[in-house]
Protein backbone atom coordinates (compact mmCIF):
# COMPACT_ATOMS: atom_id res chain seq x y z
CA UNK A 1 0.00 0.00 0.00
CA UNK A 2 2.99 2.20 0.97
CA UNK A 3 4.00 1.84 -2.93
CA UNK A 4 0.64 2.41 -4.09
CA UNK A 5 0.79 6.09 -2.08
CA UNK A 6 3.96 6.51 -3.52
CA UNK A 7 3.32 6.22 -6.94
CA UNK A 8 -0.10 8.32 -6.51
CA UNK A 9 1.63 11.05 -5.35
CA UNK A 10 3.92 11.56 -7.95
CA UNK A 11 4.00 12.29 -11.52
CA UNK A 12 5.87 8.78 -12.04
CA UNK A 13 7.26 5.90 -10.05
CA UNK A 14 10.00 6.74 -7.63
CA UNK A 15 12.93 4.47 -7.00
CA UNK A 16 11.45 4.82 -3.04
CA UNK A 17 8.06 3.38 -4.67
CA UNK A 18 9.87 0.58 -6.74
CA UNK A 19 11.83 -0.44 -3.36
CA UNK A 20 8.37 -0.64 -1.37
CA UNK A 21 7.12 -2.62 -4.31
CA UNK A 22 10.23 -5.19 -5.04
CA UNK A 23 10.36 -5.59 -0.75
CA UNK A 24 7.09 -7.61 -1.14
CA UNK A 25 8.13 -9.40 -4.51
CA UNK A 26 11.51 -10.34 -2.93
CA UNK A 27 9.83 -11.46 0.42
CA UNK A 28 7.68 -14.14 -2.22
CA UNK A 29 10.72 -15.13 -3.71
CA UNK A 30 10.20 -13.25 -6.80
CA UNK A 31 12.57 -10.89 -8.73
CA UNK A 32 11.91 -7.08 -8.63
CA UNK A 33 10.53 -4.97 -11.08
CA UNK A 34 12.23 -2.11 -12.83
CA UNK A 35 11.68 0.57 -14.50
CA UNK A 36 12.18 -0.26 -17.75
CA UNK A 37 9.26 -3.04 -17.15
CA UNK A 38 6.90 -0.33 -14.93
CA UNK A 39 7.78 3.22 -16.70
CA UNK A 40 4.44 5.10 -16.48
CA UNK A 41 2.51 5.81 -13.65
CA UNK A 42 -0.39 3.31 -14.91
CA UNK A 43 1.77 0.55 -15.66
CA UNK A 44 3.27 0.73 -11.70
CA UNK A 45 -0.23 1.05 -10.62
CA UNK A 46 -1.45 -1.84 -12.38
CA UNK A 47 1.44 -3.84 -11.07
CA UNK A 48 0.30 -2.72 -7.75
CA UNK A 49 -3.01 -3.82 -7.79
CA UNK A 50 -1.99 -7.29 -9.31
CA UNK A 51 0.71 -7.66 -6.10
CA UNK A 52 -1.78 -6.66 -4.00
CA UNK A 53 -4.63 -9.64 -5.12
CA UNK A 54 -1.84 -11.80 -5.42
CA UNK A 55 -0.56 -11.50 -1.97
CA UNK A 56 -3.69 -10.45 -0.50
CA UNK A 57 -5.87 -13.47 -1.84
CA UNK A 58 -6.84 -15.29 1.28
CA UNK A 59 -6.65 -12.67 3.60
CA UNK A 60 -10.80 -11.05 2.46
CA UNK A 61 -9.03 -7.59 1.61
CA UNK A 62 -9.50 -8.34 -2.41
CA UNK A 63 -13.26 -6.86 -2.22
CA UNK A 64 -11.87 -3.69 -0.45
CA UNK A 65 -9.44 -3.11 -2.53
CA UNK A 66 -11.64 -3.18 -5.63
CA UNK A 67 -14.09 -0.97 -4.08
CA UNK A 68 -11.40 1.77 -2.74
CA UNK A 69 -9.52 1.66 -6.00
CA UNK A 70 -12.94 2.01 -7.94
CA UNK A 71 -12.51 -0.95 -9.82
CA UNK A 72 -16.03 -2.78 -9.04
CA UNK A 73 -17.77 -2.70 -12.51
CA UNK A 74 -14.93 -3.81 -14.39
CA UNK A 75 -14.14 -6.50 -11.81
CA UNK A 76 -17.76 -7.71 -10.97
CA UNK A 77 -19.39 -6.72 -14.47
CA UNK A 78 -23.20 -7.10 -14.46
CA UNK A 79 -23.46 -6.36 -10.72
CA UNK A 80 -25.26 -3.35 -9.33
CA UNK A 81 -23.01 -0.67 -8.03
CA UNK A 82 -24.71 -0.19 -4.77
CA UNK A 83 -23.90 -3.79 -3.71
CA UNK A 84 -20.26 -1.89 -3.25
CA UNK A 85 -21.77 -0.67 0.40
CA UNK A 86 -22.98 -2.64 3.42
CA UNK A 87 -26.45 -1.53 4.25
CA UNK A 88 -26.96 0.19 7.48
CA UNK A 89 -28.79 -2.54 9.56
CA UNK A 90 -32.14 -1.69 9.83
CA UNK A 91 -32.21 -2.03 13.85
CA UNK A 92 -29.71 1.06 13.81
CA UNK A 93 -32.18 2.70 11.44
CA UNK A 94 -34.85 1.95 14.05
CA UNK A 95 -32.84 4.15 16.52
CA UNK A 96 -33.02 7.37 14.97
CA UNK A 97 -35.89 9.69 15.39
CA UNK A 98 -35.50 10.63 11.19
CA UNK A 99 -35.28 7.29 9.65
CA UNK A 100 -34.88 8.88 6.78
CA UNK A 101 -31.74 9.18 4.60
CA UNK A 102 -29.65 6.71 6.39
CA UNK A 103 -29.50 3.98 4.67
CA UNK A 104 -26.85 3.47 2.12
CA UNK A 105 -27.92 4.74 -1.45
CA UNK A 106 -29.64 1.47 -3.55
CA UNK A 107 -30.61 -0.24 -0.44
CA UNK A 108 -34.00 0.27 0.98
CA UNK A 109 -36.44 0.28 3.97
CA UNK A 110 -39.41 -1.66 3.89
């Protein structure tokens, strides 16, 4: 994630970003990336993401990763987009004196 910042906050992947990237790659066993494979800021971010399902897989981070990166409808295509957000439970709905407006846009109360 610390390479992901990196490389957002830049206009293109710094050696710092490509050392926070290759640490993971090299902890895996796997041999770093360069530049000359990563040159653009898309192609590091892309890279990124890919590292991140790869390592992530069994650890249920993979679904918040594709909603924080806004990545949903290309990965889940044919889903609604409000399925991205939990609904508020309706007992906590129940609690408020204005029920209405808090639940989570697409989701509603019935």
């Amino acid at each position: 994630m610390y390479a992901e910042a990196l490389n957002e906050t830049s206009a293109a992947p710094t050696q710092e970003a490509f050392d926070a990237l290759n640490a993971v790659r090299e902890n895996a066993g796997l041999q770093g990336k360069t530049v000359e494979e990563l040159p653009t800021k898309d192609t590091f971010r892309k890279a990124v993401y890919k590292e991140r399902r790869l390592e992530l897989a069994l650890e249920c981070d993979r679904w918040f990763d594709i909603v924080r990166t806004k990545q949903f409808s290309d990965v889940f295509p044919g889903v609604a987009s409000y399925r991205q957000l939990y609904p508020v439970p309706q007992t906590e709905i129940e609690n408020m004196n204005d029920k209405t407006g808090w639940q989570n846009e697409g989701y509603t109360l019935e």
